[in-house]
Protein backbone atom coordinates (compact mmCIF):
# COMPACT_ATOMS: atom_id res chain seq x y z
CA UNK A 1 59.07 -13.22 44.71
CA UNK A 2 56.83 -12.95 47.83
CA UNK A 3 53.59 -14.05 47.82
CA UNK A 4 54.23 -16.05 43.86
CA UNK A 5 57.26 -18.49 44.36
CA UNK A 6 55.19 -19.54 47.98
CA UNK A 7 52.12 -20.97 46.22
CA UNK A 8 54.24 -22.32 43.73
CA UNK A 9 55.62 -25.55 45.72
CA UNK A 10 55.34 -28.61 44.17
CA UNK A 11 55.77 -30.63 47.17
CA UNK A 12 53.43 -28.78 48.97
CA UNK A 13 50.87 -28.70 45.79
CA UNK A 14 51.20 -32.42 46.22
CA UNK A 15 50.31 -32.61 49.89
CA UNK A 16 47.04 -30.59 49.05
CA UNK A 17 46.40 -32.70 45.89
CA UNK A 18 46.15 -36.13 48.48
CA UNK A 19 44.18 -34.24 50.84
CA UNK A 20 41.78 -33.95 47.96
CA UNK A 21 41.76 -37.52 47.10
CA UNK A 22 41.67 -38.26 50.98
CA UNK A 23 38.59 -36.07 51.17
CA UNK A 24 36.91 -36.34 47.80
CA UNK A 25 33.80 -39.22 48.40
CA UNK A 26 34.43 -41.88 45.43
CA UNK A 27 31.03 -42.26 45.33
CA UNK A 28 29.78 -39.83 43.96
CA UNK A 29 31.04 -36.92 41.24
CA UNK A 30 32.22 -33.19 42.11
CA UNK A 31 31.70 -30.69 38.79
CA UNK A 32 33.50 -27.22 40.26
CA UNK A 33 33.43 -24.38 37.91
CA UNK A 34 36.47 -21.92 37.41
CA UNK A 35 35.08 -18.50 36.26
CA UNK A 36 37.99 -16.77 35.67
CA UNK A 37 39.98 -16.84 32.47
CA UNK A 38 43.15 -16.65 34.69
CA UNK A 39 42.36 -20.10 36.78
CA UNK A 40 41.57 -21.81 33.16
CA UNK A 41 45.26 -20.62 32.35
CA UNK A 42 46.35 -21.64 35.97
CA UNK A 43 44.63 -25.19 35.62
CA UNK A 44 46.30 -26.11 32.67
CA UNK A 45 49.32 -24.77 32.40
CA UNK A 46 50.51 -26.17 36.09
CA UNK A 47 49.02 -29.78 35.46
CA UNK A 48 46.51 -29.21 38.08
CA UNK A 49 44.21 -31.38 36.63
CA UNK A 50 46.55 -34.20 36.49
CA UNK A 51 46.52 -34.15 40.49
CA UNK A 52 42.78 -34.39 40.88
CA UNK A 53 41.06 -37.68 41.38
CA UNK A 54 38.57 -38.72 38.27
CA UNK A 55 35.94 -38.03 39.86
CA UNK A 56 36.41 -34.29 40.44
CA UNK A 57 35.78 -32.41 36.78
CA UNK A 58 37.17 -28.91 36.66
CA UNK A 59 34.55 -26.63 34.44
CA UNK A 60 35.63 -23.61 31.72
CA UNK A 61 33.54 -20.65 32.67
CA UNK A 62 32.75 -17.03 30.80
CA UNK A 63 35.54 -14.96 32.37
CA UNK A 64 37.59 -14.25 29.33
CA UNK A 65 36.79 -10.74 29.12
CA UNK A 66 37.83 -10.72 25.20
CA UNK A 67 36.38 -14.09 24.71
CA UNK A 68 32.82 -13.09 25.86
CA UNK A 69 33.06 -9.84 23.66
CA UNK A 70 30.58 -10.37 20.76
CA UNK A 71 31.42 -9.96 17.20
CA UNK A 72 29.06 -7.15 16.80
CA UNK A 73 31.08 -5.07 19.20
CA UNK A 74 34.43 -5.94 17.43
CA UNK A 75 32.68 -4.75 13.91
CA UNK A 76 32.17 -1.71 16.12
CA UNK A 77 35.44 -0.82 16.80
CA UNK A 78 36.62 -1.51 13.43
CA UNK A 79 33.85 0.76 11.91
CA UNK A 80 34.96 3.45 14.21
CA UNK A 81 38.64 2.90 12.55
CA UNK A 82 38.06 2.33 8.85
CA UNK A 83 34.77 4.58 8.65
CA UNK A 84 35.02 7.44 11.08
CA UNK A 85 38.27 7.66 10.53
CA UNK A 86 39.71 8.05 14.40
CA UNK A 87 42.51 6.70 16.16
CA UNK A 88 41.31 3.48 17.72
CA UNK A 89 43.36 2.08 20.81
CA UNK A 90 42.95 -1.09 22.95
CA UNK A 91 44.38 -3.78 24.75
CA UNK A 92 46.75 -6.47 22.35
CA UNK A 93 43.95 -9.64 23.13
CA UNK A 94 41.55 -7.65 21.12
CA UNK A 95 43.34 -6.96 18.10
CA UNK A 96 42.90 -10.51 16.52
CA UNK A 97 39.48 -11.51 17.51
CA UNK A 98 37.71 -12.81 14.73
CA UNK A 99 35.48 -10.30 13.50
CA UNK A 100 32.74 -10.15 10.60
CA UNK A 101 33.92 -10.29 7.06
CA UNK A 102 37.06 -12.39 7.97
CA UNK A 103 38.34 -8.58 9.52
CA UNK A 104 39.76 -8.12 13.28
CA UNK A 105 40.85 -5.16 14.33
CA UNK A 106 44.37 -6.28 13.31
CA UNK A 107 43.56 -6.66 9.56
CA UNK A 108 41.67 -3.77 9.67
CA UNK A 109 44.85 -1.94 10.44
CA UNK A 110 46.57 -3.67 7.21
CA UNK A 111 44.06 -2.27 5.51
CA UNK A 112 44.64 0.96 6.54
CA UNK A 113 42.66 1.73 9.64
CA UNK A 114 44.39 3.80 12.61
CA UNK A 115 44.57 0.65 15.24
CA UNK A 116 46.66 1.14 18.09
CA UNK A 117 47.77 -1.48 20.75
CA UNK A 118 47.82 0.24 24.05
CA UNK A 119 49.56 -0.83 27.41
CA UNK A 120 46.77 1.41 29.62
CA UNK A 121 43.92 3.33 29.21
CA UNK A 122 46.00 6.23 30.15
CA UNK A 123 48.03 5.99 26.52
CA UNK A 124 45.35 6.86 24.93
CA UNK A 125 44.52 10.30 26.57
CA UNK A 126 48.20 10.44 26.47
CA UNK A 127 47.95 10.15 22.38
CA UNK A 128 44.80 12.45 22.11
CA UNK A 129 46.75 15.19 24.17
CA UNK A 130 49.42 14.90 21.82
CA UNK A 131 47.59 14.48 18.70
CA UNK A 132 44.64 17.20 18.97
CA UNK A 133 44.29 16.83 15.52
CA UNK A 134 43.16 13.45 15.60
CA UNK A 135 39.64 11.57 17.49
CA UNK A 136 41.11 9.30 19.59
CA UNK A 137 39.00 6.39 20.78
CA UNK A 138 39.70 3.97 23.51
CA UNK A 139 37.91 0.61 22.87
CA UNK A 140 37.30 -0.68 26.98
CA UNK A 141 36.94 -4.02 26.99
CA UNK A 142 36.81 -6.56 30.96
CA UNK A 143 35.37 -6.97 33.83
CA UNK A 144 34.83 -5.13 37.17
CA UNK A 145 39.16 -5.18 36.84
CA UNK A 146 39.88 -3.04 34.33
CA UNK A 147 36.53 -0.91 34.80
CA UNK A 148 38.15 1.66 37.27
CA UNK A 149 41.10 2.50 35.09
CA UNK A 150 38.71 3.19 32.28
CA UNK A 151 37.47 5.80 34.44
CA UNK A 152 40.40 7.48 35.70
CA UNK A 153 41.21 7.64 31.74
CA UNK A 154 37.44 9.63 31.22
CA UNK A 155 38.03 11.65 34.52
CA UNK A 156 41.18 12.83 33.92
CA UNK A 157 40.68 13.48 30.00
CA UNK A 158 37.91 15.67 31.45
CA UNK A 159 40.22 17.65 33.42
CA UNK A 160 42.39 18.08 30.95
CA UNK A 161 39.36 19.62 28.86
CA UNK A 162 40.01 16.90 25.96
CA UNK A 163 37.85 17.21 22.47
CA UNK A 164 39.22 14.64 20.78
CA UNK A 165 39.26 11.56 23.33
CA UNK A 166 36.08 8.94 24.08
CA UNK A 167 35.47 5.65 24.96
CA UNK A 168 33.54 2.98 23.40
CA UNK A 169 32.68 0.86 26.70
CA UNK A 170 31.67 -2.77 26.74
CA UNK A 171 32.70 -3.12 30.29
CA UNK A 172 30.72 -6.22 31.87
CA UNK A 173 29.91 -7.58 34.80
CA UNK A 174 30.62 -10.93 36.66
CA UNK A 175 27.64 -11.50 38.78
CA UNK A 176 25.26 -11.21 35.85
CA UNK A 177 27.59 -13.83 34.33
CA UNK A 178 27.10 -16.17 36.93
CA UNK A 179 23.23 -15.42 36.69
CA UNK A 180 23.95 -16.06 33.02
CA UNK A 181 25.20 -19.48 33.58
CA UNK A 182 23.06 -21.04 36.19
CA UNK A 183 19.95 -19.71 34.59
CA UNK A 184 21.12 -21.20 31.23
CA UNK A 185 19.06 -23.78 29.59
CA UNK A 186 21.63 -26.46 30.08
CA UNK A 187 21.52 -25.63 33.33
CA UNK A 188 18.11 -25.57 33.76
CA UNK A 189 17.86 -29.10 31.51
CA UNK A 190 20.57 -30.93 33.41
CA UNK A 191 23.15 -30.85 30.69
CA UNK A 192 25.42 -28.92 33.02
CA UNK A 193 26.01 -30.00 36.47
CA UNK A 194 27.92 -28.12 38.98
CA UNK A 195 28.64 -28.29 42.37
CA UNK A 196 30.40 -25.24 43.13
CA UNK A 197 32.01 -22.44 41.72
CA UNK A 198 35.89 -20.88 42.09
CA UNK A 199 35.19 -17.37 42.61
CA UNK A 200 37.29 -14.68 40.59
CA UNK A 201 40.66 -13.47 41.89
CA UNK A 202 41.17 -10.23 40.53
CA UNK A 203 37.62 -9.55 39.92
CA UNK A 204 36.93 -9.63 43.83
CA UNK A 205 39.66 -7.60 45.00
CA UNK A 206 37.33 -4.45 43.03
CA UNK A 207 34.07 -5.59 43.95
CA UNK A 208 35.06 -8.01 46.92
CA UNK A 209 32.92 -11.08 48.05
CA UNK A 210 29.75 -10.38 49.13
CA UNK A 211 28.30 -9.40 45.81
CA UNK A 212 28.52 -13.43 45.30
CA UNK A 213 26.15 -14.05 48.04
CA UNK A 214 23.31 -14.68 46.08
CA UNK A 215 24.50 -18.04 44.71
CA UNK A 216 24.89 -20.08 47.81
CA UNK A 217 21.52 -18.33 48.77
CA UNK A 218 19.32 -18.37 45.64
CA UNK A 219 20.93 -21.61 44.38
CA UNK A 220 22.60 -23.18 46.76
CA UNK A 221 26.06 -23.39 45.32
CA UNK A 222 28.56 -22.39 47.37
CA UNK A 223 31.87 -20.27 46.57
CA UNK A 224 35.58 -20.02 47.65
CA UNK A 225 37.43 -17.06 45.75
CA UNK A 226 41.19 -18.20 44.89
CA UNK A 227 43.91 -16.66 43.86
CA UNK A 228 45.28 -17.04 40.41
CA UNK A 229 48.40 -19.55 41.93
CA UNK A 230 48.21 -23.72 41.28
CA UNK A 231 48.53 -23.76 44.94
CA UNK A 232 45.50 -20.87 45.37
CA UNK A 233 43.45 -22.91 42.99
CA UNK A 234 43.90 -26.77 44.93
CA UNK A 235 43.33 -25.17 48.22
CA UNK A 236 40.17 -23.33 46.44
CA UNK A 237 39.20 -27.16 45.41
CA UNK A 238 39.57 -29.14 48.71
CA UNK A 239 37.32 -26.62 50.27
CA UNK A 240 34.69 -26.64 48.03
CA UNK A 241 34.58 -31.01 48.31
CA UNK A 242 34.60 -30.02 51.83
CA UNK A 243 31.10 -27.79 51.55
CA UNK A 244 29.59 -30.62 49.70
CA UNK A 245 30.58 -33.21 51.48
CA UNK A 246 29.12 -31.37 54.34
CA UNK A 247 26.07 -30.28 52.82
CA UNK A 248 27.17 -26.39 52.74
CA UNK A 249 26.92 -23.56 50.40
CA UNK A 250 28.70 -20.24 51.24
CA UNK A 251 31.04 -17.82 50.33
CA UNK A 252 34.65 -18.85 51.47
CA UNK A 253 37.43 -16.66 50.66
CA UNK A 254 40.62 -18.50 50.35
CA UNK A 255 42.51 -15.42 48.46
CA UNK A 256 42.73 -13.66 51.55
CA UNK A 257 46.12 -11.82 51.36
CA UNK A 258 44.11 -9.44 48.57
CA UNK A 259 40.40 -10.10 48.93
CA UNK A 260 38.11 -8.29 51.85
CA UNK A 261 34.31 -9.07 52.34
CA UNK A 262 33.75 -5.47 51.00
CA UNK A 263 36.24 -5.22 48.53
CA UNK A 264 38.14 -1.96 46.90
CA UNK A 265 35.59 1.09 47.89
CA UNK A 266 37.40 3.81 46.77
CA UNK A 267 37.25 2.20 43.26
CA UNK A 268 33.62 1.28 43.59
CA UNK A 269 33.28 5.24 43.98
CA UNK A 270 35.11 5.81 40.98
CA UNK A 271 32.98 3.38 39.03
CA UNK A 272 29.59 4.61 40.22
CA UNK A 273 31.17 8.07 39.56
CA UNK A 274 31.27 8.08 36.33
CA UNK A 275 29.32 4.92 34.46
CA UNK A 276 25.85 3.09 35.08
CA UNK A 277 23.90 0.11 34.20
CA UNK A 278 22.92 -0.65 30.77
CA UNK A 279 19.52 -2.11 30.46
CA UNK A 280 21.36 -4.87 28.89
CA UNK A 281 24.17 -6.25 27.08
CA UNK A 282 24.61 -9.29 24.56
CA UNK A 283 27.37 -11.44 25.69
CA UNK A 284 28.90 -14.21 23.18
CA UNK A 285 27.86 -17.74 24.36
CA UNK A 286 25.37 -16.20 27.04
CA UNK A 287 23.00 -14.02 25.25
CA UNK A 288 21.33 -10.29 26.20
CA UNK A 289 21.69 -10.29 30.07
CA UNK A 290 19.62 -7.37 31.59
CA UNK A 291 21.78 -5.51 33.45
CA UNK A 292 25.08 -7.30 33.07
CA UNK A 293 27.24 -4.41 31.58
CA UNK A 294 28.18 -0.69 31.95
CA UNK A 295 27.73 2.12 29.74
CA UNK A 296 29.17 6.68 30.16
CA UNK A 297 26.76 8.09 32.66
CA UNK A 298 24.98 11.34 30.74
CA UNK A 299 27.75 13.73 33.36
CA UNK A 300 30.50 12.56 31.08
CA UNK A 301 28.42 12.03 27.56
CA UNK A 302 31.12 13.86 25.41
CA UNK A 303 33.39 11.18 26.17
CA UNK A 304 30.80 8.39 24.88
CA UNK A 305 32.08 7.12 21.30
CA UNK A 306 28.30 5.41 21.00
CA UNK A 307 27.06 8.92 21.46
CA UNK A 308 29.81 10.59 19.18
CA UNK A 309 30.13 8.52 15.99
CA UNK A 310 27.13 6.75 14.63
CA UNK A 311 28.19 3.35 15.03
CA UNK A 312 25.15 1.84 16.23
CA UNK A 313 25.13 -2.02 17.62
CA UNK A 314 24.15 -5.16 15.65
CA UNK A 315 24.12 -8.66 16.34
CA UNK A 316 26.06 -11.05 14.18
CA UNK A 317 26.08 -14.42 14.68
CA UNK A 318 29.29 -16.84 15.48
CA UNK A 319 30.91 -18.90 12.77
CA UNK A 320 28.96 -22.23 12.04
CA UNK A 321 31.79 -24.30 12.95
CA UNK A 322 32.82 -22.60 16.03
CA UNK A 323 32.02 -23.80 19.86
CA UNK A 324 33.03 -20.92 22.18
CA UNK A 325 29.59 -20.31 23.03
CA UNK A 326 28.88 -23.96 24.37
CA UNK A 327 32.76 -23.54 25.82
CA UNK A 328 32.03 -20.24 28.05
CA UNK A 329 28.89 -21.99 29.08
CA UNK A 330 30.51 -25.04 30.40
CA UNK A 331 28.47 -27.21 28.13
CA UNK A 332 31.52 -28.46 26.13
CA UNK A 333 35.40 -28.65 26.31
CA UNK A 334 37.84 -27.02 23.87
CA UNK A 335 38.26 -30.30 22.72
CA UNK A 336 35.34 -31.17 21.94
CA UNK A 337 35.31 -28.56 18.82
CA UNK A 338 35.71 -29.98 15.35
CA UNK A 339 37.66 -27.12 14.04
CA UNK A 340 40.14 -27.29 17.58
CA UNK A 341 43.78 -27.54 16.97
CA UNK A 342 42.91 -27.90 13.34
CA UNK A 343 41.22 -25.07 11.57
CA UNK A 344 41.14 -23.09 14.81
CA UNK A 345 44.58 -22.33 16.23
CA UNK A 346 45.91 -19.39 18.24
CA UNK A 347 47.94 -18.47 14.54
CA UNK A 348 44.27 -18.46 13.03
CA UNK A 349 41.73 -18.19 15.17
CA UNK A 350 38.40 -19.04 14.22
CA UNK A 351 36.79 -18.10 17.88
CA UNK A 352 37.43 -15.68 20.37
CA UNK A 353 38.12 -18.04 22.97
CA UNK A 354 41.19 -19.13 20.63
CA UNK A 355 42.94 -15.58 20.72
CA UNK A 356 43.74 -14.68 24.51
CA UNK A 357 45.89 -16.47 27.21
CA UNK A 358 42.78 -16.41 29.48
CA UNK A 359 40.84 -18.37 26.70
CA UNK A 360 39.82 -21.70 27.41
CA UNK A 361 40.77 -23.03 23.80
CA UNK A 362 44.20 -21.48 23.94
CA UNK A 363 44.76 -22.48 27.30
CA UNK A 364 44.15 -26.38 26.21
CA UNK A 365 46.10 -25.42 22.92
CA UNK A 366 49.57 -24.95 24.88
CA UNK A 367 49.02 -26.97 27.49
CA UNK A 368 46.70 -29.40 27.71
CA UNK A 369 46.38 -30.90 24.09
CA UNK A 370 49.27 -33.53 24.80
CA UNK A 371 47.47 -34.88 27.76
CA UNK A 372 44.34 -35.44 24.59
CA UNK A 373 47.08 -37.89 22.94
């Protein structure tokens, strides 16, 4: 298939992975960071760490949109189903994160709860134009990615003059993320260490790559944006050893068959259209970041489930046992956990970062927990 089976080549992955050795200094240590839930899955399920000198440490990042979803939100959603009684519809990932009160939105359907896994926004206006009878609410979960679909979804159900369809949004957004990280206490402390970050592949294409231009500037950690291939992510490597081995930090954009400096405008429009920014959001792992999230502009209020059903926000805590938050902030490995591969398994996930393929834990959990023994 063009543009896959190409940056799939293992002889040519090889020929990349000695430039890297040729290139990386062995004195001294490269930490890299991939963002991206998709390069975690990329990293280990190709062996790509297996081709990278010991001296050059790949990094889990936060951008697992259902791993970074806190449990509050989840007990959200799964009021909206058991105690207001509507329709709720999302992507499959979120169905079986770990919610409060051993529930998920998957056992909340056992339990009798109208849950609905959904392929596209667009199924559930689809469902609420069939079903006028029932409130059918779409539970929006991701990144800048998925955000423009979402709207589509609340422009078109406005069209269509629907009563019975609204969204609960926990759209968030990667910048703020990054923020998140390199303004975290490890960070700040020295318990994290990183050299460079591998920008987001599908996450650019929306908002393109100058909104990353503040981290090479502000903290002088530079950037190359890959595409989600093993050969995308090497190539995404060598050039960042090459930046600090010359002393640089910028933006480089090696995903350049899909990326532009300015990315997808048309969708930005769409976006701006119909949400704005929330004062602030609580992410799992990172905290409240001020301004790092999206919520229904006032225009399209009717379609806000916050605003429809009172099913007001509250914090809740992760399980004792469980390390996702240290994992999305780089500070530990999957491995690391006490309860990984034990307790914690993608059949019964204790932490979100245990239930999608983008999930660092999982990730490590089909791939990469061999290499452990």
């Amino acid at each position: 298939m063009k543009y896959i089976s190409e940056f799939r080549d293992g002889e040519l992955a090889q020929k990349i992975a000695a430039g890297i050795r040729g290139e990386a200094d062995p004195a001294r240590r490269y930490h890299f960071m991939e963002f991206c839930g998709g390069h975690t899955h990329a990293i280990s399920r190709y062996g790509i760490v297996d081709l990278l000198p010991d001296n050059v440490r790949m990094i889990h990042g936060p951008g697992c949109p259902v791993c970074v979803l806190p449990i509050g939100r989840v007990d959200q959603a799964i009021r909206l189903a058991l105690d207001a009684g509507v329709t709720l519809c999302t992507y499959g990932d979120c169905l079986r994160v770990p919610a409060s009160d051993g529930l998920s939105l998957l056992k909340a359907k056992a339990r009798g709860g109208d849950v609905r896994m959904v392929y596209s926004c667009m199924d559930a206006v689809t469902l609420a134009q069939k079903h006028p009878e029932r409130q059918v609410v779409f539970f929006a979960i991701g990144f800048e990615t998925t955000t423009p679909p979402t709207a589509v979804a609340i422009r078109q159900a406005a069209a269509l003059g629907l009563k019975n369809f609204s969204v609960l949004c926990c759209h968030v957004l990667t910048p703020a993320a990054i923020v998140g990280i390199l303004e975290s206490p490890e960070a700040r402390a020295g318990q994290i260490v990183l050299d460079g970050m591998v920008g987001p592949a599908h996450v650019s294409t929306i908002i393109g790559s100058q909104p990353y231009a503040f981290v090479p500037e502000r903290y002088g950690k530079p950037v190359v944006i890959a595409g989600f291939e093993p050969l995308d992510v090497l190539q995404a490597i060598r050039l960042l050893i090459r930046q600090v081995n010359d002393g640089r930090a910028e933006i480089e954009n090696e995903f350049t068959r899909a990326v532009t400096p300015a990315g997808n405008r048309k969708a930005q429009a769409l976006v701006a259209e119909v949400f704005e920014l929330r004062p602030e959001f609580e992410w799992r792992g990172l905290g409240s970041l001020p301004a790092s999230a999206l919520r229904i502009r006032d225009t399209f209020a009717e379609f806000d489930a916050e605003k429809r059903f009172p099913a007001d926000y509250a914090s809740v805590p992760d399980h004792k046992a469980c390390e996702c938050g240290a994992i999305l902030r780089g500070v530990k490995r999957p491995q690391e956990c006490k309860i990984f591969g034990t307790v914690c398994t993608p059949e019964n996930p204790v932490g979100s970062c245990m239930v999608s393929s983008e999930g660092a834990c999982a990730a490590h959990y089909t791939y990469g927990r061999y290499r452990d023994v």
